[in-house]
N, C-alpha and C. Protein backbone atom coordinates (compact mmCIF):
# COMPACT_ATOMS: atom_id res chain seq x y z
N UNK A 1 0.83 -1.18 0.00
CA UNK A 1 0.00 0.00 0.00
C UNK A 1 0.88 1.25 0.00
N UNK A 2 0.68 2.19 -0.74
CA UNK A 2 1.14 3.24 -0.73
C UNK A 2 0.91 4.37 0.60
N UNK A 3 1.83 5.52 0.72
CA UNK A 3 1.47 6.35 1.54
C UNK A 3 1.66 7.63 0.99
N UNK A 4 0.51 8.39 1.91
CA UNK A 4 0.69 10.05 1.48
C UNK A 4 1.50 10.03 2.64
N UNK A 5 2.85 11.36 2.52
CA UNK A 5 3.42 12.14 3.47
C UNK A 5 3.45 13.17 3.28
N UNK A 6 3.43 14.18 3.77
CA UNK A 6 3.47 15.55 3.34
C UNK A 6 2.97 16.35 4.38
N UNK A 7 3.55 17.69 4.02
CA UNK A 7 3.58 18.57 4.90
C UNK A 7 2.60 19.98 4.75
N UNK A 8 1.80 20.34 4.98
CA UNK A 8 1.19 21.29 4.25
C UNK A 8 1.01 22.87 5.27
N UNK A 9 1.12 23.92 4.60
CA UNK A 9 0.88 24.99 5.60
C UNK A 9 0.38 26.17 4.57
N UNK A 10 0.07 26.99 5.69
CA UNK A 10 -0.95 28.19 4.66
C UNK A 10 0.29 29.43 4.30
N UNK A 11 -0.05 30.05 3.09
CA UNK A 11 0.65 31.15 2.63
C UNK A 11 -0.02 32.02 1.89
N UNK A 12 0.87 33.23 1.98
CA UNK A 12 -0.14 34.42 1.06
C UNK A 12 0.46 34.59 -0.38
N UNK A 13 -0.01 35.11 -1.06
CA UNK A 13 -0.02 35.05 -2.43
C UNK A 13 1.95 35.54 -2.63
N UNK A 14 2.38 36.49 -1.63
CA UNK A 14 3.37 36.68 -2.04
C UNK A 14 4.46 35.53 -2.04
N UNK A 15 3.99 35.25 -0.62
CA UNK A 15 4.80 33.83 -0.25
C UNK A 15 4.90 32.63 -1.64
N UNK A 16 3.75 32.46 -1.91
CA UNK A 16 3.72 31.60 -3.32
C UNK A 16 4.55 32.30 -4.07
N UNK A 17 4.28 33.22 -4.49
CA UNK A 17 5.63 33.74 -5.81
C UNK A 17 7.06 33.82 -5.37
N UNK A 18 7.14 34.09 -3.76
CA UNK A 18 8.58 33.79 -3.34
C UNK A 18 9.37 32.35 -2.69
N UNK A 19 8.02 31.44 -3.07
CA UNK A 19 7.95 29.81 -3.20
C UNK A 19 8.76 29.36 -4.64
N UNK A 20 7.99 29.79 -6.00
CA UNK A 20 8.39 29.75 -7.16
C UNK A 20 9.81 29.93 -7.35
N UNK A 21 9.69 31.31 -6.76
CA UNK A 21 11.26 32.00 -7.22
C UNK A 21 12.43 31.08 -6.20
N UNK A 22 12.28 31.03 -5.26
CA UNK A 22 13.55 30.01 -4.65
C UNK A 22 13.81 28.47 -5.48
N UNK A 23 12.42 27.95 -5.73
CA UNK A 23 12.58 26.58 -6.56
C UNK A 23 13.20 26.91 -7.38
N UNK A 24 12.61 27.83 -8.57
CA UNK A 24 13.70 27.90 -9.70
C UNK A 24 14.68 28.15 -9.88
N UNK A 25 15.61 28.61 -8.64
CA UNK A 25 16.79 28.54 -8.56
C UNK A 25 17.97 27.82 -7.94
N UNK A 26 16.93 26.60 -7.65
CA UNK A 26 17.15 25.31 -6.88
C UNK A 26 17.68 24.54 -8.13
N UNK A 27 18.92 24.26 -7.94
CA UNK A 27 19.36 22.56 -9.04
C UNK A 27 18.59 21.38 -8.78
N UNK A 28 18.03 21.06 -9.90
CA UNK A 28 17.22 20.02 -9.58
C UNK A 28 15.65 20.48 -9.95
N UNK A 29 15.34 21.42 -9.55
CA UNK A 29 13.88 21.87 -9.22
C UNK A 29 13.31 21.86 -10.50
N UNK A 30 12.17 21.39 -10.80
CA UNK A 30 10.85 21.26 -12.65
C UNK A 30 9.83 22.17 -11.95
N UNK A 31 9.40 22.76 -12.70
CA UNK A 31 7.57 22.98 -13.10
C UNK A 31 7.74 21.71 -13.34
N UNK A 32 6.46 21.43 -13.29
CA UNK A 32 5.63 20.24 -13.81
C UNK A 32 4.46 20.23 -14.54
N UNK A 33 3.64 21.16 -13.77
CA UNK A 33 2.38 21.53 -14.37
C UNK A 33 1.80 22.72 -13.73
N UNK A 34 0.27 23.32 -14.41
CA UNK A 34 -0.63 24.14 -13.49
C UNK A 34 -1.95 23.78 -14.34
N UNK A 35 -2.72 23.19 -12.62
CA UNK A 35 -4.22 22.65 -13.45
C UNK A 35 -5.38 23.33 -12.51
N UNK A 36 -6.70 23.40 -12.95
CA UNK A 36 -7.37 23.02 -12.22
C UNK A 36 -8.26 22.13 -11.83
N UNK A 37 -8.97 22.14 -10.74
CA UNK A 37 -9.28 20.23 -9.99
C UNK A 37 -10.72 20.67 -9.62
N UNK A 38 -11.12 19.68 -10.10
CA UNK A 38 -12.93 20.02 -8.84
C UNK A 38 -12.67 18.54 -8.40
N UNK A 39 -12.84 18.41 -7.02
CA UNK A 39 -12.42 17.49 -6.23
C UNK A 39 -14.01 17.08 -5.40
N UNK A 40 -14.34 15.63 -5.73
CA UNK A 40 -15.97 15.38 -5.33
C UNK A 40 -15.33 14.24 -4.56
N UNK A 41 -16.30 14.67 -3.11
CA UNK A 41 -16.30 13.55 -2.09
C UNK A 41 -17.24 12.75 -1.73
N UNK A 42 -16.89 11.22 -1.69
CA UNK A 42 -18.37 10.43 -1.20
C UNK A 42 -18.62 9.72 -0.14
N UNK A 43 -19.17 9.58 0.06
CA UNK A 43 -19.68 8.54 1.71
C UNK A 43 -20.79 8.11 1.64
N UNK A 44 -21.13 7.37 2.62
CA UNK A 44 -22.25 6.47 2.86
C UNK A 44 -22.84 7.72 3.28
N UNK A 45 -24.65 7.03 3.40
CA UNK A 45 -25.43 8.24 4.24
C UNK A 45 -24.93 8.21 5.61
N UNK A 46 -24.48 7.13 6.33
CA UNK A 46 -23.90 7.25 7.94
C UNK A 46 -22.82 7.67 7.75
N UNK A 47 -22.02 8.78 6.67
CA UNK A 47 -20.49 8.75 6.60
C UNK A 47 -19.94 7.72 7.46
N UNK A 48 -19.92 6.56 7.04
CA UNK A 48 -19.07 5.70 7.45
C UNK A 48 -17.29 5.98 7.27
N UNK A 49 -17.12 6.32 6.03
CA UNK A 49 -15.37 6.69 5.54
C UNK A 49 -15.16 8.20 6.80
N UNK A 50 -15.62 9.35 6.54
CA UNK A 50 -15.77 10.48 7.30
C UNK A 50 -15.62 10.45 8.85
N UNK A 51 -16.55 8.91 9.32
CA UNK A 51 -16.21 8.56 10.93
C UNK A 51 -14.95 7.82 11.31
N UNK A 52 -14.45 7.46 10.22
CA UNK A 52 -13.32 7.25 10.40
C UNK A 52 -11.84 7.99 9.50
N UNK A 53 -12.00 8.90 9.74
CA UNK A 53 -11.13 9.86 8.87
C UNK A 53 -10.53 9.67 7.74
N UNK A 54 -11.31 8.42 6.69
CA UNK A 54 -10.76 8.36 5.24
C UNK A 54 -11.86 9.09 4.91
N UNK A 55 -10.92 8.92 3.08
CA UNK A 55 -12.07 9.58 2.16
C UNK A 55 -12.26 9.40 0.77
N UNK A 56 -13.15 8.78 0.04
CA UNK A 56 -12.85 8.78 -1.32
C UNK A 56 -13.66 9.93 -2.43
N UNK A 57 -12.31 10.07 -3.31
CA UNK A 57 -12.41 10.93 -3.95
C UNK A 57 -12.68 10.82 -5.23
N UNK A 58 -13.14 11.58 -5.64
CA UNK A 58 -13.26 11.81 -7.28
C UNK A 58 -12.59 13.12 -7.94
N UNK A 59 -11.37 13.25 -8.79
CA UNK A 59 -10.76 14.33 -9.19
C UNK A 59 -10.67 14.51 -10.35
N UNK A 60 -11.08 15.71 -10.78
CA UNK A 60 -11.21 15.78 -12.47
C UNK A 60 -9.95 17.28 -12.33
N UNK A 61 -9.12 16.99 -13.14
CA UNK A 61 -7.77 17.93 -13.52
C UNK A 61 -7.73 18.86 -14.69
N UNK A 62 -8.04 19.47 -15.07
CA UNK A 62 -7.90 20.62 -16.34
C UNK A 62 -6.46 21.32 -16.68
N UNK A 63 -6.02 20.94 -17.59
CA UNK A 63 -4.77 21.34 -18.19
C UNK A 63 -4.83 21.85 -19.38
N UNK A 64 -5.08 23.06 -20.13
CA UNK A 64 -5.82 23.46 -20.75
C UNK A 64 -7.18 22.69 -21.65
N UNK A 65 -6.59 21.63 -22.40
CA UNK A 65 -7.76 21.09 -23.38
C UNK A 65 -7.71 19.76 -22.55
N UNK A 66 -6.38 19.09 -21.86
CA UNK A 66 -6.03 17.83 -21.06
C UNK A 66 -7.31 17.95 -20.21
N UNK A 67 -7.83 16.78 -20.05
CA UNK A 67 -8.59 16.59 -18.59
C UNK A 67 -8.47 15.21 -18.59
N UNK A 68 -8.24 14.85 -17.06
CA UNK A 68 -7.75 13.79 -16.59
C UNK A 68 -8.68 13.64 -15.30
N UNK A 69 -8.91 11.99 -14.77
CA UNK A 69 -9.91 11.69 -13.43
C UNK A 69 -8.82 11.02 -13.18
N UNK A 70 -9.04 11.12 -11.93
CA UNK A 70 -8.50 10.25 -10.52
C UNK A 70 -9.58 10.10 -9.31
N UNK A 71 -9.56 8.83 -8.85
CA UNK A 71 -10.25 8.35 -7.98
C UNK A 71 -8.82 7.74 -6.52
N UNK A 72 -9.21 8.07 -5.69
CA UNK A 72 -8.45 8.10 -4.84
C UNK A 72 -8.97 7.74 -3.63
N UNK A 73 -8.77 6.78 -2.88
CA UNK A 73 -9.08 6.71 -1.11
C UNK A 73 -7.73 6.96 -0.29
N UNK A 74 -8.14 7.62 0.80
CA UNK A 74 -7.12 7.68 1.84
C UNK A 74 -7.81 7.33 2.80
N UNK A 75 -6.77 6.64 3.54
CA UNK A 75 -7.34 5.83 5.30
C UNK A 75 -6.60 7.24 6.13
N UNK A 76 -7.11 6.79 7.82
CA UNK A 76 -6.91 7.40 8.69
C UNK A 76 -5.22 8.05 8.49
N UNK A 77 -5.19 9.33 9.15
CA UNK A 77 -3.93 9.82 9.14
C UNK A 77 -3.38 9.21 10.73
N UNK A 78 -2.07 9.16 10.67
CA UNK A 78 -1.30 8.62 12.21
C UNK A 78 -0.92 9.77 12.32
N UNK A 79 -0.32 9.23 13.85
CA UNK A 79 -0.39 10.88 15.08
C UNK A 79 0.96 11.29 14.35
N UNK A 80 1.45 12.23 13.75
CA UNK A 80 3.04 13.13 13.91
C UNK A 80 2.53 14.25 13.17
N UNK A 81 3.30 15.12 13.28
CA UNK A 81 3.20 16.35 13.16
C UNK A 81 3.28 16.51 11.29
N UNK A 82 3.72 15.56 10.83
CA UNK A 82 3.46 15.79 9.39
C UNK A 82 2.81 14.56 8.95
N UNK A 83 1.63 14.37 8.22
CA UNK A 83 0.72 13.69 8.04
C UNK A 83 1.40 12.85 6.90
N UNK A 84 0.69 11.15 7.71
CA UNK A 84 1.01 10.30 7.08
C UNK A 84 -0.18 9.18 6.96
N UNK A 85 -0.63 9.10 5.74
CA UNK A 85 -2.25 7.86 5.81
C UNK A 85 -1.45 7.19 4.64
N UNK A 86 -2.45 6.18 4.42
CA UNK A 86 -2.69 5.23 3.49
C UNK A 86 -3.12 5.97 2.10
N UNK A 87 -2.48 5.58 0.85
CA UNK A 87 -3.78 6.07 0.11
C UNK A 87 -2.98 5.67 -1.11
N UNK A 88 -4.53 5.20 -2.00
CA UNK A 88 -4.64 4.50 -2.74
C UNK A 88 -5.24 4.91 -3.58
N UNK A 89 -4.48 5.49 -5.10
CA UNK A 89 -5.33 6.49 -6.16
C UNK A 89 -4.72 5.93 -7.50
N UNK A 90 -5.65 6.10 -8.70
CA UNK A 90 -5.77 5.05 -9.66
C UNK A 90 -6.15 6.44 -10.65
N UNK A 91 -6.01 5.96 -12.29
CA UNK A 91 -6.47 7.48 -12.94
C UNK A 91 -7.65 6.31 -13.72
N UNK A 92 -8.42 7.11 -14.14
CA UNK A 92 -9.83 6.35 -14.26
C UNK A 92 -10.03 6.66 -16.21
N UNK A 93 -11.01 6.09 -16.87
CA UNK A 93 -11.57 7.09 -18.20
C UNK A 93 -12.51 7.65 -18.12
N UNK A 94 -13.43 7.35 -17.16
CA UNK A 94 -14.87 7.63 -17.24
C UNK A 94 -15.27 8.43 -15.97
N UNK A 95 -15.41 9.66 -15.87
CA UNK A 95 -16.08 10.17 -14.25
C UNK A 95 -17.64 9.94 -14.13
N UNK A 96 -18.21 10.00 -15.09
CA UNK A 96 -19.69 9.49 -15.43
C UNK A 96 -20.12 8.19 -14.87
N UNK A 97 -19.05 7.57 -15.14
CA UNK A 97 -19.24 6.13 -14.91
C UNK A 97 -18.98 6.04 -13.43
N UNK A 98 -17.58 6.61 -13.34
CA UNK A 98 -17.38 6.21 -11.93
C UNK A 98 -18.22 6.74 -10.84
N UNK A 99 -19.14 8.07 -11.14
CA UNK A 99 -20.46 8.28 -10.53
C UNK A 99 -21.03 7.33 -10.16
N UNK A 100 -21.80 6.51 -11.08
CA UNK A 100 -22.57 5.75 -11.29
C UNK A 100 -22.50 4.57 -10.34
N UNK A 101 -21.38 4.18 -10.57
CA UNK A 101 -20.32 3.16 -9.37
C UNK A 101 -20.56 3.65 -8.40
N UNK A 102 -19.94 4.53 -8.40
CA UNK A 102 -19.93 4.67 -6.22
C UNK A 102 -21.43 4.92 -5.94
N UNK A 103 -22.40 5.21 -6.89
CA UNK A 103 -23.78 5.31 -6.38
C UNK A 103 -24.35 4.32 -6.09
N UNK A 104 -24.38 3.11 -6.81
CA UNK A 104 -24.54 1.90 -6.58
C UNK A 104 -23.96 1.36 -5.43
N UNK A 105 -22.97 0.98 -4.89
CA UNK A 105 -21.86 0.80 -3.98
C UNK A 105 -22.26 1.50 -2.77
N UNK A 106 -23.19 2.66 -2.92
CA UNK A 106 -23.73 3.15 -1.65
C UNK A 106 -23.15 4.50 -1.14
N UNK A 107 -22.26 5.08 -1.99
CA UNK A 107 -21.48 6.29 -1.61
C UNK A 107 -21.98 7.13 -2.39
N UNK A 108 -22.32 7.99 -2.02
CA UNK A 108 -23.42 9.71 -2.60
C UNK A 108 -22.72 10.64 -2.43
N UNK A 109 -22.36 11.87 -3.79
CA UNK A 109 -21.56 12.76 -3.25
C UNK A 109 -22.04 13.64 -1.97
N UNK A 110 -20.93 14.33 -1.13
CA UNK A 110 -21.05 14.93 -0.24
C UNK A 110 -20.39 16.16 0.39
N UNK A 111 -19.48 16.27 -1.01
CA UNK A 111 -18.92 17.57 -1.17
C UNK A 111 -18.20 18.02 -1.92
N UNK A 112 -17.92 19.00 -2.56
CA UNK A 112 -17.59 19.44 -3.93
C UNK A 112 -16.82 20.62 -3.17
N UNK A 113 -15.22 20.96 -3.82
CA UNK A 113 -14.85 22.01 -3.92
C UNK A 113 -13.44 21.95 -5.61
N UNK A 114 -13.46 23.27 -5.72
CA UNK A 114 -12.38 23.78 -6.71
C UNK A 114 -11.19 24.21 -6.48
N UNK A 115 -10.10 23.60 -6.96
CA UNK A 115 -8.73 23.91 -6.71
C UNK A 115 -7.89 24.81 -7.73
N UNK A 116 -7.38 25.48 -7.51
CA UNK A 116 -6.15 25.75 -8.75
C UNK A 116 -4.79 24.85 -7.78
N UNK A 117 -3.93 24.30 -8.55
CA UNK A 117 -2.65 23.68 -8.13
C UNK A 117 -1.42 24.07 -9.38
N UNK A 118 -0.74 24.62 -8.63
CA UNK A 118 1.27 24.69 -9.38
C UNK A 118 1.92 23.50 -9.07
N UNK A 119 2.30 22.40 -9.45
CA UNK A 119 3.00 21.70 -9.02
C UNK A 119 4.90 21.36 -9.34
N UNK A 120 5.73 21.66 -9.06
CA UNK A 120 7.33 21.34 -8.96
C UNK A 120 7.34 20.15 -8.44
N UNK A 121 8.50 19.54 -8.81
CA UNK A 121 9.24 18.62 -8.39
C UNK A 121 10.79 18.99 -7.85
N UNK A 122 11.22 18.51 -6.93
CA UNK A 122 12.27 18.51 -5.98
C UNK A 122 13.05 17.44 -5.44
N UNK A 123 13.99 16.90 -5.18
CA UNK A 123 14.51 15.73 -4.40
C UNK A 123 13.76 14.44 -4.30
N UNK A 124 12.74 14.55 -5.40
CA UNK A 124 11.99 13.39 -5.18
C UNK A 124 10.40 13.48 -4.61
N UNK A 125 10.12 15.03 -4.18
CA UNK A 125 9.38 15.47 -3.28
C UNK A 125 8.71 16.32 -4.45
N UNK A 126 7.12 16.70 -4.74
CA UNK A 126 6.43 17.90 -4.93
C UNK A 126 6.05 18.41 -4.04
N UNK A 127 6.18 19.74 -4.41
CA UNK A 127 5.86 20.50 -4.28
C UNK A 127 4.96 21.54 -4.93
N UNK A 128 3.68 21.34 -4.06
CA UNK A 128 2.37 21.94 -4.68
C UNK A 128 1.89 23.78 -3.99
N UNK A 129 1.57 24.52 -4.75
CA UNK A 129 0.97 25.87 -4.64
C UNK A 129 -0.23 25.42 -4.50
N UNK A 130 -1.69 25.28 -3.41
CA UNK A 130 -2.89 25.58 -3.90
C UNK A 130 -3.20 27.34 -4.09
N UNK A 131 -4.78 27.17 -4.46
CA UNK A 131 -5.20 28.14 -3.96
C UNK A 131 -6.70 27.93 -4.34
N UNK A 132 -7.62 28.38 -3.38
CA UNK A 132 -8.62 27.99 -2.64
C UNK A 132 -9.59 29.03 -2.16
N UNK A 133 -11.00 28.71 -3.13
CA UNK A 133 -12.14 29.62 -2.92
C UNK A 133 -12.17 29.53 -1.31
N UNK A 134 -12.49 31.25 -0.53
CA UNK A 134 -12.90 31.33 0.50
C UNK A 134 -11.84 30.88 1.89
N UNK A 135 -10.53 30.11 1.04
CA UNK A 135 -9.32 29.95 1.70
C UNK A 135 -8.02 30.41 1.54
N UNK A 136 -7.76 30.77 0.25
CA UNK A 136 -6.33 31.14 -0.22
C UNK A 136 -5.47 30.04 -0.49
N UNK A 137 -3.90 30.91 0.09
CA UNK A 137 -3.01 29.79 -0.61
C UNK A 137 -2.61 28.93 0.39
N UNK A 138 -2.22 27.32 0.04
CA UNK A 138 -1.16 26.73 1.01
C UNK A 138 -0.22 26.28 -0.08
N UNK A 139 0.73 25.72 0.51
CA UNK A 139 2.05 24.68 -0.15
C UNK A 139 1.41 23.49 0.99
N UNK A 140 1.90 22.53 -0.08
CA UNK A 140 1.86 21.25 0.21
C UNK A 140 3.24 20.89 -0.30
N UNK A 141 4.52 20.04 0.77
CA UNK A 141 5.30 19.37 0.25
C UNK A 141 5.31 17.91 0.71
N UNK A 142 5.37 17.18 -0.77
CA UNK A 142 4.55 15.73 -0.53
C UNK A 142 5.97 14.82 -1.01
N UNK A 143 6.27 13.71 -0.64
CA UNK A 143 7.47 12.57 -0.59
C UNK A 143 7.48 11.16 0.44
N UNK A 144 8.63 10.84 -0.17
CA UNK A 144 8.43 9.47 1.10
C UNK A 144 9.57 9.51 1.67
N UNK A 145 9.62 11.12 2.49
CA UNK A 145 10.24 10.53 3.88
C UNK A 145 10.57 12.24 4.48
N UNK A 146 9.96 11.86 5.77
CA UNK A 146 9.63 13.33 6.41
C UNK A 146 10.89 13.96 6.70
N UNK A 147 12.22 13.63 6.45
CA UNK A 147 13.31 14.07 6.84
C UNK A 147 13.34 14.86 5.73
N UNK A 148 13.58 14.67 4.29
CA UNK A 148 13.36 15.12 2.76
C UNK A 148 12.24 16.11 3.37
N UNK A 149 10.91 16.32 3.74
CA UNK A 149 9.97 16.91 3.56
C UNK A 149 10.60 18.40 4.48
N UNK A 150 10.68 17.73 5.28
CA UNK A 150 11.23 19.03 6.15
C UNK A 150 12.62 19.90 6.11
N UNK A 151 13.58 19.28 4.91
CA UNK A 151 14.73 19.49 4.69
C UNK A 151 14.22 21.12 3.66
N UNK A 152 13.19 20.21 2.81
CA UNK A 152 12.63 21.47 1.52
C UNK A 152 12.00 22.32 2.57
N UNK A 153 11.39 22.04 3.25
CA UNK A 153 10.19 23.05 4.20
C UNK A 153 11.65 24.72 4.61
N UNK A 154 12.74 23.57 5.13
CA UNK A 154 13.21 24.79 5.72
C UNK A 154 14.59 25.45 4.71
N UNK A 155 14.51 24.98 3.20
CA UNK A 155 15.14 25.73 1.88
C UNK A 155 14.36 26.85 1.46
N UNK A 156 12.76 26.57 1.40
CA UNK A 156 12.11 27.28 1.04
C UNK A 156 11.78 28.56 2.36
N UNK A 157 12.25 28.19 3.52
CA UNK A 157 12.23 29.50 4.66
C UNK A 157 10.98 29.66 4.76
N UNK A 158 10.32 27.91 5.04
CA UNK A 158 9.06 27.68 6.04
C UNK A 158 9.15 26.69 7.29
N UNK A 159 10.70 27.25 8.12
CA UNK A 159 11.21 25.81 8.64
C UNK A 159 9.51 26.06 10.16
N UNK A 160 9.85 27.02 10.39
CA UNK A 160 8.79 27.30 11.44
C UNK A 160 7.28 27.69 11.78
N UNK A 161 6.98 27.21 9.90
CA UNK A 161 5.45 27.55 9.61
C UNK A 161 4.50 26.37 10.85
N UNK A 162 3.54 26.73 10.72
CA UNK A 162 2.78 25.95 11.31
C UNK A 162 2.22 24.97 10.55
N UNK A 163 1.82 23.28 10.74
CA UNK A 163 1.44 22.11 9.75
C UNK A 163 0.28 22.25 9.89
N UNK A 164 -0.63 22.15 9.14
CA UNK A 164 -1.70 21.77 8.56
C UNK A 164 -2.33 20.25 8.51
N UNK A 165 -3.03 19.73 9.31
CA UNK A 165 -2.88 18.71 9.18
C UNK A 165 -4.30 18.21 8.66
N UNK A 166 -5.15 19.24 8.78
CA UNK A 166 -6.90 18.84 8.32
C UNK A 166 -6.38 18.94 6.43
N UNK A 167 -7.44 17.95 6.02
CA UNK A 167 -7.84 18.10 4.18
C UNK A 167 -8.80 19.55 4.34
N UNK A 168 -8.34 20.11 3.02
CA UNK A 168 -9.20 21.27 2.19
C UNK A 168 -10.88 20.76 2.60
N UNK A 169 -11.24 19.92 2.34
CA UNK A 169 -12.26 19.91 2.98
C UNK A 169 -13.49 20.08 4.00
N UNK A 170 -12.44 19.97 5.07
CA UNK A 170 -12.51 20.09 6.30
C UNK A 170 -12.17 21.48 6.48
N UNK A 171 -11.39 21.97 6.29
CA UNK A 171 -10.97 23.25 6.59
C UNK A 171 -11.98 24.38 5.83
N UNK A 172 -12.37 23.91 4.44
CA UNK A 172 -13.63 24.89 3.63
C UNK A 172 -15.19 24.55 4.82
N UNK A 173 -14.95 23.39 5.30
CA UNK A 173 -16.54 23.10 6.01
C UNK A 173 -16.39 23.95 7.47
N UNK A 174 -15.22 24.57 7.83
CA UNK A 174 -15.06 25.57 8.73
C UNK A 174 -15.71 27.06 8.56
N UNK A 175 -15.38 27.14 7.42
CA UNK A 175 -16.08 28.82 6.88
C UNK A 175 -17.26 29.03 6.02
N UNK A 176 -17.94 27.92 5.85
CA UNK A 176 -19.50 27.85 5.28
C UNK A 176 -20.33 27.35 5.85
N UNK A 177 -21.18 27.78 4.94
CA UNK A 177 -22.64 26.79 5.98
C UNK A 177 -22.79 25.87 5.62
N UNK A 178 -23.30 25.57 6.91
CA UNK A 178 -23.47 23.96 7.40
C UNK A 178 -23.97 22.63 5.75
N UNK A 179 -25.24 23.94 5.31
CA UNK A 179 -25.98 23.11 4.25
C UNK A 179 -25.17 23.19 2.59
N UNK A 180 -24.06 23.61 2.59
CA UNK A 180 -23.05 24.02 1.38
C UNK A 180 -22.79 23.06 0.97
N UNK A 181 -22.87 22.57 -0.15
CA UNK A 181 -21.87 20.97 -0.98
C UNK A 181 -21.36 21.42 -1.81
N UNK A 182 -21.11 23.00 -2.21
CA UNK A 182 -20.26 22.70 -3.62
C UNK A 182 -19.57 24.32 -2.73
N UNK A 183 -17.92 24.05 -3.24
CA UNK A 183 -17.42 25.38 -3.42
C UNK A 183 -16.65 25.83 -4.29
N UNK A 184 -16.95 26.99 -5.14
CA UNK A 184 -16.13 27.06 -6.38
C UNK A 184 -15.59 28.30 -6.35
N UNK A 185 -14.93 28.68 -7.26
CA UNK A 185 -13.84 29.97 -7.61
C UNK A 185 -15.34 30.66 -8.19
């Protein structure tokens, strides 16, 4: 089974462009891409996945004319200060279909939000820009192995940011109402 690791913390728009500008002058450091994501979440009607802090996803990616799905579950995150779950993500052809599936299967969407993402590559590690209706920006630096994660955290002169450890999700269901399922740009 695979794992997410990564480190994520919030920044302001300048911070992102003075994110960019240190990578690119990093040996080693790619662009990779810049897309945007509408990211759909499902659960049982008892959120069964939700009571236990996984989640499966549905991700549709926009790269100008490119669009790409990913379906993704993550299990519970373990206790450390930079988040580490299970997770298990596959790229799909059909989002229609895969609707259809998880409806059957018993999982109903249950929340919708919109991403923009920058993504670099680093030491093995991305490094992602969001930015986020009603939230702004974070970095996410994602790899397999928190020593690497925190090595970039403190190149980029975020050795002492604060971690993030809730999903966009959770954190958008902080600043809306209660009855909200979709959030977009």
């Amino acid at each position: 089974m695979a794992k997410e690791i990564e480190a994520k913390f919030s920044i302001s728009l300048s911070e992102a462009d003075n994110i960019v500008r240190k990578l690119m002058n990093l040996p080693g450091a790619k662009f990779k891409y810049n897309r945007d994501e509408i990211n759909e979440f499902f659960d049982t009607k008892k959120h069964k996945l939700d009571s236990k802090d996984s989640i499966l996803r549905l991700r549709t990616c926009r790269n100008g004319d490119k669009v790409t799905y990913f379906v993704t579950y993550k299990g519970p995150s373990k206790s450390s200060k930079i988040k580490i779950r299970e997770e298990i993500e596959t790229s799909i052809e059909c989002a229609k279909q895969t609707r259809k599936l998880f409806k059957m299967l018993g999982f109903n969407l249950c929340f919708l939000f919109e991403k923009n993402r920058t993504t670099y590559s680093y030491r093995g590690c991305l490094i992602e820009i969001d930015r986020l209706p009603k939230l702004g920006y974070f970095c996410e630096i994602e790899g397999k192995s928190t020593k690497v994660i925190r090595s970039i955290k403190k190149k980029l002169g975020f050795e002492d940011a604060p971690l993030i450890r809730s999903g966009y999700g959770t954190l958008l269901r902080k600043v809306i109402k209660k009855s909200t399922k979709e959030v977009r740009f």
